[in-house]
PDB file of N, CA and C in Angstrom:
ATOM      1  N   UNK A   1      -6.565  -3.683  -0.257  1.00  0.00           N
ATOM      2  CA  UNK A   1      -5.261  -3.100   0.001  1.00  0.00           C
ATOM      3  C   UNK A   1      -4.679  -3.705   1.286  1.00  0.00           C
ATOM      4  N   UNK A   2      -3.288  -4.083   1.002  1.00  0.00           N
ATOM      5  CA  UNK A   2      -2.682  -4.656   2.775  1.00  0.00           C
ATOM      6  C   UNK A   2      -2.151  -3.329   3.356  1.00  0.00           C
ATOM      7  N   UNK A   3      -2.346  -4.108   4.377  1.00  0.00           N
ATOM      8  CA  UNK A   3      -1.812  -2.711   5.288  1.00  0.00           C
ATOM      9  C   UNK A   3      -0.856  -3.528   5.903  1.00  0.00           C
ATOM     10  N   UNK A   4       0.508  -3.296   6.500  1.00  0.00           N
ATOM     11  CA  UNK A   4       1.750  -3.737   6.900  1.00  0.00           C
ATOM     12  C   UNK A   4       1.425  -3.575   8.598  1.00  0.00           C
ATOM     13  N   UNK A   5       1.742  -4.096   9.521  1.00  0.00           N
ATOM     14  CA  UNK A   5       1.470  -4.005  11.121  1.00  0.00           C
ATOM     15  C   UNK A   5       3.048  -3.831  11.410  1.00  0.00           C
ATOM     16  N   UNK A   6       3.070  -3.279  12.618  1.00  0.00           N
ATOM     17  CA  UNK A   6       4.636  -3.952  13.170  1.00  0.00           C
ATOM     18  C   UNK A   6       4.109  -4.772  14.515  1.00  0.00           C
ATOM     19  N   UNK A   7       5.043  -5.884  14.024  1.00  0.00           N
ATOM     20  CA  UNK A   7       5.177  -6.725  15.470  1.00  0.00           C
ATOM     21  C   UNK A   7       5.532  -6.541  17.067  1.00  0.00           C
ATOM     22  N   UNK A   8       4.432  -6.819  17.573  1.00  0.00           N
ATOM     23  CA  UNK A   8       5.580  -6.177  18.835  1.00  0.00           C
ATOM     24  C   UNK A   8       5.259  -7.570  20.349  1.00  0.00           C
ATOM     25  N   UNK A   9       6.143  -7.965  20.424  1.00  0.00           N
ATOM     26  CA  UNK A   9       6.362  -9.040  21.553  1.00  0.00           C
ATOM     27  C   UNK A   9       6.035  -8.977  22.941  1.00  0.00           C
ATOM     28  N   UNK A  10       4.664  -8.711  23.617  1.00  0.00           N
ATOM     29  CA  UNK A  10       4.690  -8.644  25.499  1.00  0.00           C
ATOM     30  C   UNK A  10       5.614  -9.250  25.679  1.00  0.00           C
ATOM     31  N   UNK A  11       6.414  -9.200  27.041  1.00  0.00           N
ATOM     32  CA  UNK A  11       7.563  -9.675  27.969  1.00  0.00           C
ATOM     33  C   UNK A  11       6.630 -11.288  28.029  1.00  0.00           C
ATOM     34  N   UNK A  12       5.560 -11.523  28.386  1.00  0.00           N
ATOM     35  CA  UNK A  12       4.647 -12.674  29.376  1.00  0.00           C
ATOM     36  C   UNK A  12       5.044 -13.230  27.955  1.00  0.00           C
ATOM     37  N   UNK A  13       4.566 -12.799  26.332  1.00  0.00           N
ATOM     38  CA  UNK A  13       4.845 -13.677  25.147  1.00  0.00           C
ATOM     39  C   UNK A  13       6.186 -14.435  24.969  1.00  0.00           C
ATOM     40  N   UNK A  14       6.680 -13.472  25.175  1.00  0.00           N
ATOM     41  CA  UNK A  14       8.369 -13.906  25.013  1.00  0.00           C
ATOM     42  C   UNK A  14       8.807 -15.272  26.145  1.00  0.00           C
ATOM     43  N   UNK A  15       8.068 -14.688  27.430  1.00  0.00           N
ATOM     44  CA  UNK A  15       8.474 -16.107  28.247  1.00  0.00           C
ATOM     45  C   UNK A  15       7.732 -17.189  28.201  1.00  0.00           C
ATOM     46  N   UNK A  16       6.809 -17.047  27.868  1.00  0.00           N
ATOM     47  CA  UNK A  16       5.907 -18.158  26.684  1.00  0.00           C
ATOM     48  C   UNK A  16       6.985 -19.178  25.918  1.00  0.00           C
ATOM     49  N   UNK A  17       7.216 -18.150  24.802  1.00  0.00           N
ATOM     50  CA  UNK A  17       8.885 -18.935  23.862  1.00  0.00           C
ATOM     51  C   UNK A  17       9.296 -19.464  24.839  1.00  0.00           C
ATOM     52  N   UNK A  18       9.807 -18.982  25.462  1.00  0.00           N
ATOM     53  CA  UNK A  18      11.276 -19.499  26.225  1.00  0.00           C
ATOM     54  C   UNK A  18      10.814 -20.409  26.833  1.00  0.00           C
ATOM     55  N   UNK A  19      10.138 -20.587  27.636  1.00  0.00           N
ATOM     56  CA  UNK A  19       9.893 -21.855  28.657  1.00  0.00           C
ATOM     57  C   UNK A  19       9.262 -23.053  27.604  1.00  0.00           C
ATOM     58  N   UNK A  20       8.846 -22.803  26.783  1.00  0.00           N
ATOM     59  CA  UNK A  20       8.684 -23.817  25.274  1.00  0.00           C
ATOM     60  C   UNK A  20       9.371 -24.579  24.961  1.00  0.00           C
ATOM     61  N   UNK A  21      10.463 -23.644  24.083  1.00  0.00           N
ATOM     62  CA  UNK A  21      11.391 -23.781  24.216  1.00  0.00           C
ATOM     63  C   UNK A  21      12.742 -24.285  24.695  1.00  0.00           C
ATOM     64  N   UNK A  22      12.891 -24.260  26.357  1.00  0.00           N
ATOM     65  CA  UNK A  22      13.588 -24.672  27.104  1.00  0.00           C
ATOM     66  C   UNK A  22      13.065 -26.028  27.165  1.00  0.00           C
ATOM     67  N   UNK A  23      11.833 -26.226  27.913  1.00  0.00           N
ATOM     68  CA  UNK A  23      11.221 -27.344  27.879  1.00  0.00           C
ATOM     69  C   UNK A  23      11.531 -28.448  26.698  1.00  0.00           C
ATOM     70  N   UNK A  24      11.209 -27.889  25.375  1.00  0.00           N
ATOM     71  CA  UNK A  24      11.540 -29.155  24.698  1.00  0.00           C
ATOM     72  C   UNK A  24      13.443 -29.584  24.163  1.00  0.00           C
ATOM     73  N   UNK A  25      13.679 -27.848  24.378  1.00  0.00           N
ATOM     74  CA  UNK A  25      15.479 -28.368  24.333  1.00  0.00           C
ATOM     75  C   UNK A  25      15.851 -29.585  25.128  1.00  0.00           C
ATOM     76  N   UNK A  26      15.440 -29.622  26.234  1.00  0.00           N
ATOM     77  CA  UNK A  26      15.904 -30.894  27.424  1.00  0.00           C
ATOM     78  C   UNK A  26      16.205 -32.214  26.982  1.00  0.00           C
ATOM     79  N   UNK A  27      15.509 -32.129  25.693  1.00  0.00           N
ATOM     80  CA  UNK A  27      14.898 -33.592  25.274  1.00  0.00           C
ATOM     81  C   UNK A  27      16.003 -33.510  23.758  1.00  0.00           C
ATOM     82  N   UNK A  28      15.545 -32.312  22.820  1.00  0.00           N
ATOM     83  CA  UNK A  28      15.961 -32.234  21.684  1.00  0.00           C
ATOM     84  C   UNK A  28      16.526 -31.065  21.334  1.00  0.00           C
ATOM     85  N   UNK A  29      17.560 -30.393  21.625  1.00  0.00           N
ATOM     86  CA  UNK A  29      18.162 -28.681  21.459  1.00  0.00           C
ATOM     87  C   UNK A  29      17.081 -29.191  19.656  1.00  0.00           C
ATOM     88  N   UNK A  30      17.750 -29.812  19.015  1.00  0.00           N
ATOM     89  CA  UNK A  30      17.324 -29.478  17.293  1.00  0.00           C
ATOM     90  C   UNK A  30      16.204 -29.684  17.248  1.00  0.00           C
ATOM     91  N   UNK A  31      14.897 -30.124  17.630  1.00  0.00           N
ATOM     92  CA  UNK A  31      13.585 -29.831  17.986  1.00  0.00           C
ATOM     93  C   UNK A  31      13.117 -28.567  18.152  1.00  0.00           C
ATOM     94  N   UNK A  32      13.914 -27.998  19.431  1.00  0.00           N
ATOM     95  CA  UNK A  32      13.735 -26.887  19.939  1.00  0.00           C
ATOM     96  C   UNK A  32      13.768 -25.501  18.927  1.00  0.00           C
ATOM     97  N   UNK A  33      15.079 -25.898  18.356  1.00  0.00           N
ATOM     98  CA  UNK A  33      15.199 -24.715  17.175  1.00  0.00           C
ATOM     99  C   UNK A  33      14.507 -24.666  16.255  1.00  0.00           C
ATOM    100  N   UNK A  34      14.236 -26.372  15.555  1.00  0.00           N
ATOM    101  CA  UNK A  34      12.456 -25.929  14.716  1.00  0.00           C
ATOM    102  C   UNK A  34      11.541 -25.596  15.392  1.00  0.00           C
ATOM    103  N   UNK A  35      11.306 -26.033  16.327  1.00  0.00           N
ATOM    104  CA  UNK A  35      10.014 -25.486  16.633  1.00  0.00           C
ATOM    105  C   UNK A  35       9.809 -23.404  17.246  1.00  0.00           C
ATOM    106  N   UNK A  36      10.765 -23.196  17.511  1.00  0.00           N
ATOM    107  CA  UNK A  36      11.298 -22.006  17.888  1.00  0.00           C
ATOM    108  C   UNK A  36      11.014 -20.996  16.638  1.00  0.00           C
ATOM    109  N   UNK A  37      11.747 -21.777  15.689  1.00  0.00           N
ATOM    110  CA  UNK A  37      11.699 -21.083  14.299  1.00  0.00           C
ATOM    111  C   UNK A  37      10.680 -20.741  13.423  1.00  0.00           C
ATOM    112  N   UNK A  38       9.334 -22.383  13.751  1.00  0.00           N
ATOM    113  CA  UNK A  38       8.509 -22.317  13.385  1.00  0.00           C
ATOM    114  C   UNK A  38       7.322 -21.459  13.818  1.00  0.00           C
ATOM    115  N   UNK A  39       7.556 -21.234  15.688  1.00  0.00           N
ATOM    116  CA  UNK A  39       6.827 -20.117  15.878  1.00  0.00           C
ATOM    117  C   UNK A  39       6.585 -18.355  15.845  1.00  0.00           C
ATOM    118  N   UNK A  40       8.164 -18.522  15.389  1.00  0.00           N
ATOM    119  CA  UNK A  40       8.587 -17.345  14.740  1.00  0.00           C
ATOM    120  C   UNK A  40       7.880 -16.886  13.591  1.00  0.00           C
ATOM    121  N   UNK A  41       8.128 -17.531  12.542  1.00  0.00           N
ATOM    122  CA  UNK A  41       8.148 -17.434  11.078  1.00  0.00           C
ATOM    123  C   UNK A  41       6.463 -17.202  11.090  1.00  0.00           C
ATOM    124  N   UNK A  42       5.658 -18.339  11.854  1.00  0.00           N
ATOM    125  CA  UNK A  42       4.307 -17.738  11.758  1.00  0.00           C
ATOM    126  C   UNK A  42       3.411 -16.439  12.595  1.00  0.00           C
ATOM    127  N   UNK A  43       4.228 -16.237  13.563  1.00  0.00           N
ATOM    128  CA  UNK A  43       3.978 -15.109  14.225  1.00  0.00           C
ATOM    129  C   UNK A  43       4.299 -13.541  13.114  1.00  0.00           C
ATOM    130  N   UNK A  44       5.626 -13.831  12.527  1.00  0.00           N
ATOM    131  CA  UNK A  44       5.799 -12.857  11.416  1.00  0.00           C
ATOM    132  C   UNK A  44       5.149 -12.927  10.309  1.00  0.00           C
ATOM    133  N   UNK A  45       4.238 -13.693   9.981  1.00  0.00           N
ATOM    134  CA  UNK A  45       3.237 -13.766   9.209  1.00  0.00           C
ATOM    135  C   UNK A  45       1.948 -13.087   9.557  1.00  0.00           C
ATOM    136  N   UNK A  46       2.032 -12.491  10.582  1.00  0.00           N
ATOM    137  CA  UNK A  46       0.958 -11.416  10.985  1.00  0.00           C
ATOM    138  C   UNK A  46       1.273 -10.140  10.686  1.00  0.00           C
ATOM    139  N   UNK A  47       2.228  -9.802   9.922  1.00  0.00           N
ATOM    140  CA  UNK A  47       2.533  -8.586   9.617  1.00  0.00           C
ATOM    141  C   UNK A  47       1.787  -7.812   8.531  1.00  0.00           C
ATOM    142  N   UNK A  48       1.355  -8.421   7.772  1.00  0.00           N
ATOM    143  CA  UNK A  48       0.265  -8.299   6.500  1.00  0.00           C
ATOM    144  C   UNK A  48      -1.136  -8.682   7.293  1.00  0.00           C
ATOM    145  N   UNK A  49      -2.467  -8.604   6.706  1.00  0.00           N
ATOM    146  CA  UNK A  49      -3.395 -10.079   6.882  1.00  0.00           C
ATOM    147  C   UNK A  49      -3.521 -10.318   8.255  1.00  0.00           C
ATOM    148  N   UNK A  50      -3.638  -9.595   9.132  1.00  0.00           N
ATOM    149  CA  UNK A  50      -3.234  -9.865  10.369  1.00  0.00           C
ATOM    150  C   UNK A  50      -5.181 -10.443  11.223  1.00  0.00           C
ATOM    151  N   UNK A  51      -6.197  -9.521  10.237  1.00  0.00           N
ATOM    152  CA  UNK A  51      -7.473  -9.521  10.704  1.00  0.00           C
ATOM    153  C   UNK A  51      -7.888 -11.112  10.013  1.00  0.00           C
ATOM    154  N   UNK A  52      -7.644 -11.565   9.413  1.00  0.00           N
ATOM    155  CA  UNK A  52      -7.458 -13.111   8.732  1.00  0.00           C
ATOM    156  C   UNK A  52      -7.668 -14.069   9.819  1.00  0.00           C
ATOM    157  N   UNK A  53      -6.788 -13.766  11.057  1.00  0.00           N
ATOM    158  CA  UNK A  53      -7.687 -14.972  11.695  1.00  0.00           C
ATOM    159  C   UNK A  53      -8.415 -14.267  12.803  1.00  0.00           C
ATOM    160  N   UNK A  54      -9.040 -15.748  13.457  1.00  0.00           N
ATOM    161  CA  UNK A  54     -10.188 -15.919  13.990  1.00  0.00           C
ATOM    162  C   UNK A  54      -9.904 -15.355  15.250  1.00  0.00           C
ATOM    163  N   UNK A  55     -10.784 -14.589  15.931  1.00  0.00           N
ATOM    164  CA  UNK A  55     -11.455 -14.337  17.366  1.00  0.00           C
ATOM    165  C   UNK A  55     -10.787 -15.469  18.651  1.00  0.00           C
ATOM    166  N   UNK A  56     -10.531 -15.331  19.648  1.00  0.00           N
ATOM    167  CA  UNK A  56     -10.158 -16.532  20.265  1.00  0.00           C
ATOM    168  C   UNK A  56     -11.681 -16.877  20.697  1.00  0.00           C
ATOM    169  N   UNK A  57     -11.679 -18.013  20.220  1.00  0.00           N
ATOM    170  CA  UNK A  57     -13.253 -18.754  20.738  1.00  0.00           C
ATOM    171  C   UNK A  57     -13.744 -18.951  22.320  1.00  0.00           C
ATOM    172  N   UNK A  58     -12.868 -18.878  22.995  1.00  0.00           N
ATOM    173  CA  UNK A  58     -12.873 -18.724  24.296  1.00  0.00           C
ATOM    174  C   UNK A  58     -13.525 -17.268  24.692  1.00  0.00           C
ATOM    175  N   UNK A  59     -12.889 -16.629  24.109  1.00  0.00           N
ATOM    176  CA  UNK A  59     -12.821 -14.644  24.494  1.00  0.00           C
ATOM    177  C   UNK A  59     -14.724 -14.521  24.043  1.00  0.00           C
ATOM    178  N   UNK A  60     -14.447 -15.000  23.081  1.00  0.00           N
ATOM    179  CA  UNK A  60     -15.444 -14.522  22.230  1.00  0.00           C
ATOM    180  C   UNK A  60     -17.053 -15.069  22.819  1.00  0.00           C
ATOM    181  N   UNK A  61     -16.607 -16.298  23.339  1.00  0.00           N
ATOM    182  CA  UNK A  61     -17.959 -16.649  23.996  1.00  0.00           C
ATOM    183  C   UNK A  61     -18.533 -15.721  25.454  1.00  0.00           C
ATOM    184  N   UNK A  62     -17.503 -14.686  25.550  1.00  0.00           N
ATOM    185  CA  UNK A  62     -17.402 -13.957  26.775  1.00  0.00           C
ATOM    186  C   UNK A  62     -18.039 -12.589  26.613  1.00  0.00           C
ATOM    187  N   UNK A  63     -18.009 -12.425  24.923  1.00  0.00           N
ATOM    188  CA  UNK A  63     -18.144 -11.017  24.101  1.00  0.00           C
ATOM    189  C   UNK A  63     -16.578 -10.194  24.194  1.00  0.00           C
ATOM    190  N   UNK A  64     -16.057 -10.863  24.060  1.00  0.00           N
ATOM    191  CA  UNK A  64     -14.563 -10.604  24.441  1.00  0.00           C
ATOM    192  C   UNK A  64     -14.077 -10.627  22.920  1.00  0.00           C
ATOM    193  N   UNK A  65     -13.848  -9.061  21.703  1.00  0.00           N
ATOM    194  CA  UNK A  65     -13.880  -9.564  20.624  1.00  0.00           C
ATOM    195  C   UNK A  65     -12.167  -9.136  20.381  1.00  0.00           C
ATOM    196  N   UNK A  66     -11.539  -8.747  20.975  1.00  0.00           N
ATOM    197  CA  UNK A  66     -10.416  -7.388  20.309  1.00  0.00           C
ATOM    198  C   UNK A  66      -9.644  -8.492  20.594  1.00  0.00           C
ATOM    199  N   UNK A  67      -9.320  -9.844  20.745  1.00  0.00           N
ATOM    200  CA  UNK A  67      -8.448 -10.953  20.845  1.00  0.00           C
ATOM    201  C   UNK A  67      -8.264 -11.644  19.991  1.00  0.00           C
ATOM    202  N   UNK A  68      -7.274 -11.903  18.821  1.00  0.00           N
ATOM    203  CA  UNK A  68      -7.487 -13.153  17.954  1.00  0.00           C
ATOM    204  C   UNK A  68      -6.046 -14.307  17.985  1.00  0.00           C
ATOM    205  N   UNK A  69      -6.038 -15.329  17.053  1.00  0.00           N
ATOM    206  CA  UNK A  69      -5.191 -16.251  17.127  1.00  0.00           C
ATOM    207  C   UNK A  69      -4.605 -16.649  16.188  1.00  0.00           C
ATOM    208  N   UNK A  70      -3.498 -17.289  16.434  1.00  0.00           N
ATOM    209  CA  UNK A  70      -2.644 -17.599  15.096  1.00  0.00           C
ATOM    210  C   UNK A  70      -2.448 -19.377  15.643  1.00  0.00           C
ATOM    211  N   UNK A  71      -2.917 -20.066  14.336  1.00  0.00           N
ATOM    212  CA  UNK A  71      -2.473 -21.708  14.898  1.00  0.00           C
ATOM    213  C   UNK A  71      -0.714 -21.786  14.537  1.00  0.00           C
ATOM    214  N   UNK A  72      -0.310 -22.117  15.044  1.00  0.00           N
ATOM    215  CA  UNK A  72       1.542 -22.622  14.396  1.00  0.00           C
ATOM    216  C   UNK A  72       1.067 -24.472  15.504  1.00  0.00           C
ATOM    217  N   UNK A  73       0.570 -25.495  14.841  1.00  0.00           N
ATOM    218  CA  UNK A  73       0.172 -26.551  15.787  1.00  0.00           C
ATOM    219  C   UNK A  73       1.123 -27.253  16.693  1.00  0.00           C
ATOM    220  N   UNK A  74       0.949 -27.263  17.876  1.00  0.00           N
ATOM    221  CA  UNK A  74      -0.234 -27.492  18.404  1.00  0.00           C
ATOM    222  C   UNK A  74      -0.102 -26.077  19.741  1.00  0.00           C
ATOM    223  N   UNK A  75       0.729 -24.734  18.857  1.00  0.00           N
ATOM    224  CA  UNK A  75       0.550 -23.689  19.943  1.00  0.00           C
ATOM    225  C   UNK A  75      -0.363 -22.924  19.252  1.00  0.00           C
ATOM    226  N   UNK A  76      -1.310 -21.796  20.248  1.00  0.00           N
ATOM    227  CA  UNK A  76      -1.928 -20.844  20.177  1.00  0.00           C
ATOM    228  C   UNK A  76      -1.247 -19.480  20.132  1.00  0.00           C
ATOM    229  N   UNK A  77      -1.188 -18.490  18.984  1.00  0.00           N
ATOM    230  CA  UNK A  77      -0.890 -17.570  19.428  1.00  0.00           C
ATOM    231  C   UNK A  77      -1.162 -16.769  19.665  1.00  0.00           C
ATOM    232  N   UNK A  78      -1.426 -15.776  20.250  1.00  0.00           N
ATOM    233  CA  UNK A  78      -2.912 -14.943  20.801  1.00  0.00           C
ATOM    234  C   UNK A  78      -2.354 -13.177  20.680  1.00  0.00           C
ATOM    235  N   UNK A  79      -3.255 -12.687  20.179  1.00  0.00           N
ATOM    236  CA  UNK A  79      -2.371 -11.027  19.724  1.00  0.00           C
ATOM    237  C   UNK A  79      -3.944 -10.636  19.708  1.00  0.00           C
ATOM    238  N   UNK A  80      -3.498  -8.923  19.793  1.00  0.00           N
ATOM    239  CA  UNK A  80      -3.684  -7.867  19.575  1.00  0.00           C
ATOM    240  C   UNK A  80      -3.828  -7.013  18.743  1.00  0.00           C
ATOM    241  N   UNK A  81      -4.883  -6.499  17.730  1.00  0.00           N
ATOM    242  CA  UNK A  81      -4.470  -5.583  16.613  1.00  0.00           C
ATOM    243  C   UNK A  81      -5.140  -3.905  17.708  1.00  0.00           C
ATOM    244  N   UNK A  82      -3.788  -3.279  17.382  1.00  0.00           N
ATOM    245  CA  UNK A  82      -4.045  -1.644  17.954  1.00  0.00           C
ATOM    246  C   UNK A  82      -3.570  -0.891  17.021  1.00  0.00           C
ATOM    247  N   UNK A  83      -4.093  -0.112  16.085  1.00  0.00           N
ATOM    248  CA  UNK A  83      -3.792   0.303  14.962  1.00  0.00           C
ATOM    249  C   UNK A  83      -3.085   0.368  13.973  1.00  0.00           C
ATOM    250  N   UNK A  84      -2.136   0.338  13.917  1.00  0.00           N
ATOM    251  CA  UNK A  84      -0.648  -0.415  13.279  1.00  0.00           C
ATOM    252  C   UNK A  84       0.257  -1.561  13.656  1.00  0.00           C
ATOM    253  N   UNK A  85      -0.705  -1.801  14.907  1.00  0.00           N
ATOM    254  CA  UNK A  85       0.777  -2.817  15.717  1.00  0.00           C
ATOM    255  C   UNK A  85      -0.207  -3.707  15.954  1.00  0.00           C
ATOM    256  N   UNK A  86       0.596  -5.070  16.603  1.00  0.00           N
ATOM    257  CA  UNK A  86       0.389  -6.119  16.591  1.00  0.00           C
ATOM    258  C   UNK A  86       0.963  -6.739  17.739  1.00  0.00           C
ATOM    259  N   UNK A  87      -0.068  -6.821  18.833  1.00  0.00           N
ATOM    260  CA  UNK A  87       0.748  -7.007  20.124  1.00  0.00           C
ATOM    261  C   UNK A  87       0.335  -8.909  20.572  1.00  0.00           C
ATOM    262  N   UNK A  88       1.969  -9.542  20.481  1.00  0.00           N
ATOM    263  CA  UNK A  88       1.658 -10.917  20.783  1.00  0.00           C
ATOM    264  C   UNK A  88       1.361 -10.904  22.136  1.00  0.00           C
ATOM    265  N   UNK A  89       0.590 -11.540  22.695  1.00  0.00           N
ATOM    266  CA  UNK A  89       0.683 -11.373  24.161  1.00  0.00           C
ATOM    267  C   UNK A  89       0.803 -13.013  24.852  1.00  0.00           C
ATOM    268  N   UNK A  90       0.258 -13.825  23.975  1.00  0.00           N
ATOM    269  CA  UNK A  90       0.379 -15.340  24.478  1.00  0.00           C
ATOM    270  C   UNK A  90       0.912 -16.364  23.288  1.00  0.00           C
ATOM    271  N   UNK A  91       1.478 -17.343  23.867  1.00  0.00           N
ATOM    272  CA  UNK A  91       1.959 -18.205  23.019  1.00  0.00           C
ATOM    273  C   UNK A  91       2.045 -19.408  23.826  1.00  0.00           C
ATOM    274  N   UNK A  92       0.811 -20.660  23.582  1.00  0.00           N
ATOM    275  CA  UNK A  92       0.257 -21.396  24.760  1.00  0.00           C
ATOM    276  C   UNK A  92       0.324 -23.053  24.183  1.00  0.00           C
ATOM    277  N   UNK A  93       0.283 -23.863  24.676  1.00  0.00           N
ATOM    278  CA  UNK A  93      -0.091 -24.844  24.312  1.00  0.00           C
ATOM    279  C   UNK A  93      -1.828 -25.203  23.894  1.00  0.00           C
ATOM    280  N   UNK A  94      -1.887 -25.744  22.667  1.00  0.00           N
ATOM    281  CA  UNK A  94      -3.378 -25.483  22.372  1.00  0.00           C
ATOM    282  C   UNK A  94      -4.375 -26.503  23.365  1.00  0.00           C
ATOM    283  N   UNK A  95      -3.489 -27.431  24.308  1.00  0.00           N
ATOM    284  CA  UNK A  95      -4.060 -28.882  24.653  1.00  0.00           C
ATOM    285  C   UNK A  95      -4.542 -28.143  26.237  1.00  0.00           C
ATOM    286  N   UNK A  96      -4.153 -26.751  26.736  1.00  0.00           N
ATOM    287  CA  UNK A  96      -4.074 -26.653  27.425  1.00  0.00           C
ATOM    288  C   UNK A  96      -5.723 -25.309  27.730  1.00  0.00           C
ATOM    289  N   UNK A  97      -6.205 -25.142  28.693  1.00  0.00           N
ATOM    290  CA  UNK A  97      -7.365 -24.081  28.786  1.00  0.00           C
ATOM    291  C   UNK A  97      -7.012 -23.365  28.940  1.00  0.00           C
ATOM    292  N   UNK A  98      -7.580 -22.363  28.087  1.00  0.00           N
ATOM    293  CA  UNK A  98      -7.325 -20.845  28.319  1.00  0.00           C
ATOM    294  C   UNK A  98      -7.603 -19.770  29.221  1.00  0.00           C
ATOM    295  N   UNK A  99      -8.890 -20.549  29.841  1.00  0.00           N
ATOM    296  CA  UNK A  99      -9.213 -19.901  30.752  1.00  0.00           C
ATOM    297  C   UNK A  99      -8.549 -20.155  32.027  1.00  0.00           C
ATOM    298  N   UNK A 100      -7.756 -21.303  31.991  1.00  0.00           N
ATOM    299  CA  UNK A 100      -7.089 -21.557  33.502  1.00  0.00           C
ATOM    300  C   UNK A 100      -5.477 -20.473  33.463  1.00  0.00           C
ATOM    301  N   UNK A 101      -5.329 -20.349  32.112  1.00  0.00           N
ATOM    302  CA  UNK A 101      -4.191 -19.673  32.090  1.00  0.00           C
ATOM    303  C   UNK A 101      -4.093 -17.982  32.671  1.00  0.00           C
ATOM    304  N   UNK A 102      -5.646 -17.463  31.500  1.00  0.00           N
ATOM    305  CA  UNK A 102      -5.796 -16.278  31.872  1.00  0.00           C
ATOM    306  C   UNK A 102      -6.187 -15.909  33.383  1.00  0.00           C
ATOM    307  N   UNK A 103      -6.800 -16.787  33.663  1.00  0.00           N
ATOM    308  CA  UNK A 103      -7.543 -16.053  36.067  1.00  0.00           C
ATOM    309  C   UNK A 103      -5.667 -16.725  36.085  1.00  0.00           C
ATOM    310  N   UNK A 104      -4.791 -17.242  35.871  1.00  0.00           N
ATOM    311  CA  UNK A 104      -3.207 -17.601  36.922  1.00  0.00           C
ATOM    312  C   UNK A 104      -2.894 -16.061  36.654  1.00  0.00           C
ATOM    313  N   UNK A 105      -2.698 -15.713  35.334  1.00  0.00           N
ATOM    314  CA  UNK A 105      -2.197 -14.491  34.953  1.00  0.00           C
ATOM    315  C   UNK A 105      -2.665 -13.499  35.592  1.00  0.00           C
ATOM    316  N   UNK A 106      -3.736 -13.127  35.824  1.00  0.00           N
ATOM    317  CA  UNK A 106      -4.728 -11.597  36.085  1.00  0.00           C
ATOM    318  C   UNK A 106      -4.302 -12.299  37.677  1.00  0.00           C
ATOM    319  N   UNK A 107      -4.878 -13.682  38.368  1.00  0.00           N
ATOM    320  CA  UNK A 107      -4.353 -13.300  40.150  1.00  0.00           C
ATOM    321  C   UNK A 107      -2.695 -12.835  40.205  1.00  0.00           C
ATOM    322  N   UNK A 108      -2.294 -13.314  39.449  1.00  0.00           N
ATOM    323  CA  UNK A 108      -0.635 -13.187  40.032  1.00  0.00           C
ATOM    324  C   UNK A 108       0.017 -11.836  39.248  1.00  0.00           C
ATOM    325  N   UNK A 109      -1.100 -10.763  38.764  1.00  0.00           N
ATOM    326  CA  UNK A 109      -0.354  -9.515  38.448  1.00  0.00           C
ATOM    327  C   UNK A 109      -0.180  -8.817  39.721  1.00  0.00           C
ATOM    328  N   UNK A 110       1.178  -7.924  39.892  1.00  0.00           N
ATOM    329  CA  UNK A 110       0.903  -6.860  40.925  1.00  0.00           C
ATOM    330  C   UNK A 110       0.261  -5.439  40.650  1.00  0.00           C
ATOM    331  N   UNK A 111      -0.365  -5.267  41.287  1.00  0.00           N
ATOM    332  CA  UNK A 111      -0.536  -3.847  40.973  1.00  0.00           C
ATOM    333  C   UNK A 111      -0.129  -2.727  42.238  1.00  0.00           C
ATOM    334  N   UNK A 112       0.091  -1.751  41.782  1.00  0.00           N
ATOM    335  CA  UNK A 112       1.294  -0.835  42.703  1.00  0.00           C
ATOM    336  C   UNK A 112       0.081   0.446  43.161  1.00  0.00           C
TER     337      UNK A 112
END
């Protein structure tokens, strides 16, 4: 039986897109919009089927399991399943380490 998720976008995901995005507009706005589109369309493909993919292999070598990924090539997209929802939280270049991304992220949060 499928079960339907709703999507839901972190702020950090979204500026993920955008700086992507922006980045390759510079060069090609019509690049930009496929590729924009394309990470769309497969991110909304997590709405069904969402446990389908894989663990992030990184996380996982950590015992780090509640993380998985979506390929759209050559980005990573990295989500969340929390009971009905589906929280994107990264959207990365795959050429790039994950682990250098995640310690930038966790030093440069504030906490109040």
């Amino acid at each position: 039986m499928n079960q339907n998720h709703e999507i839901i976008w972190a702020i950090s995901a979204e500026n993920d897109l955008r700086e992507i995005i922006d980045y390759i507009a510079t060069d090609s706005p019509a690049n930009a919009l496929k590729i924009f589109q394309k990470i769309k369309k497969k991110a909304s493909s997590l709405y069904t089927m969402s446990e389908r993919c894989r663990i992030v292999p990184e996380l996982k070598d950590q015992g780090i399991m509640q993380y998985r990924e979506l390929i759209a090539p050559p980005w990573r997209i990295i989500f969340r399943i929390a009971e009905m929802k589906i929280y994107i939280l990264l959207v990365i270049d795959s050429r790039q380490n994950i682990e250098d991304i995640l310690l930038k992220r966790l030093v440069n949060i504030d906490i109040e």
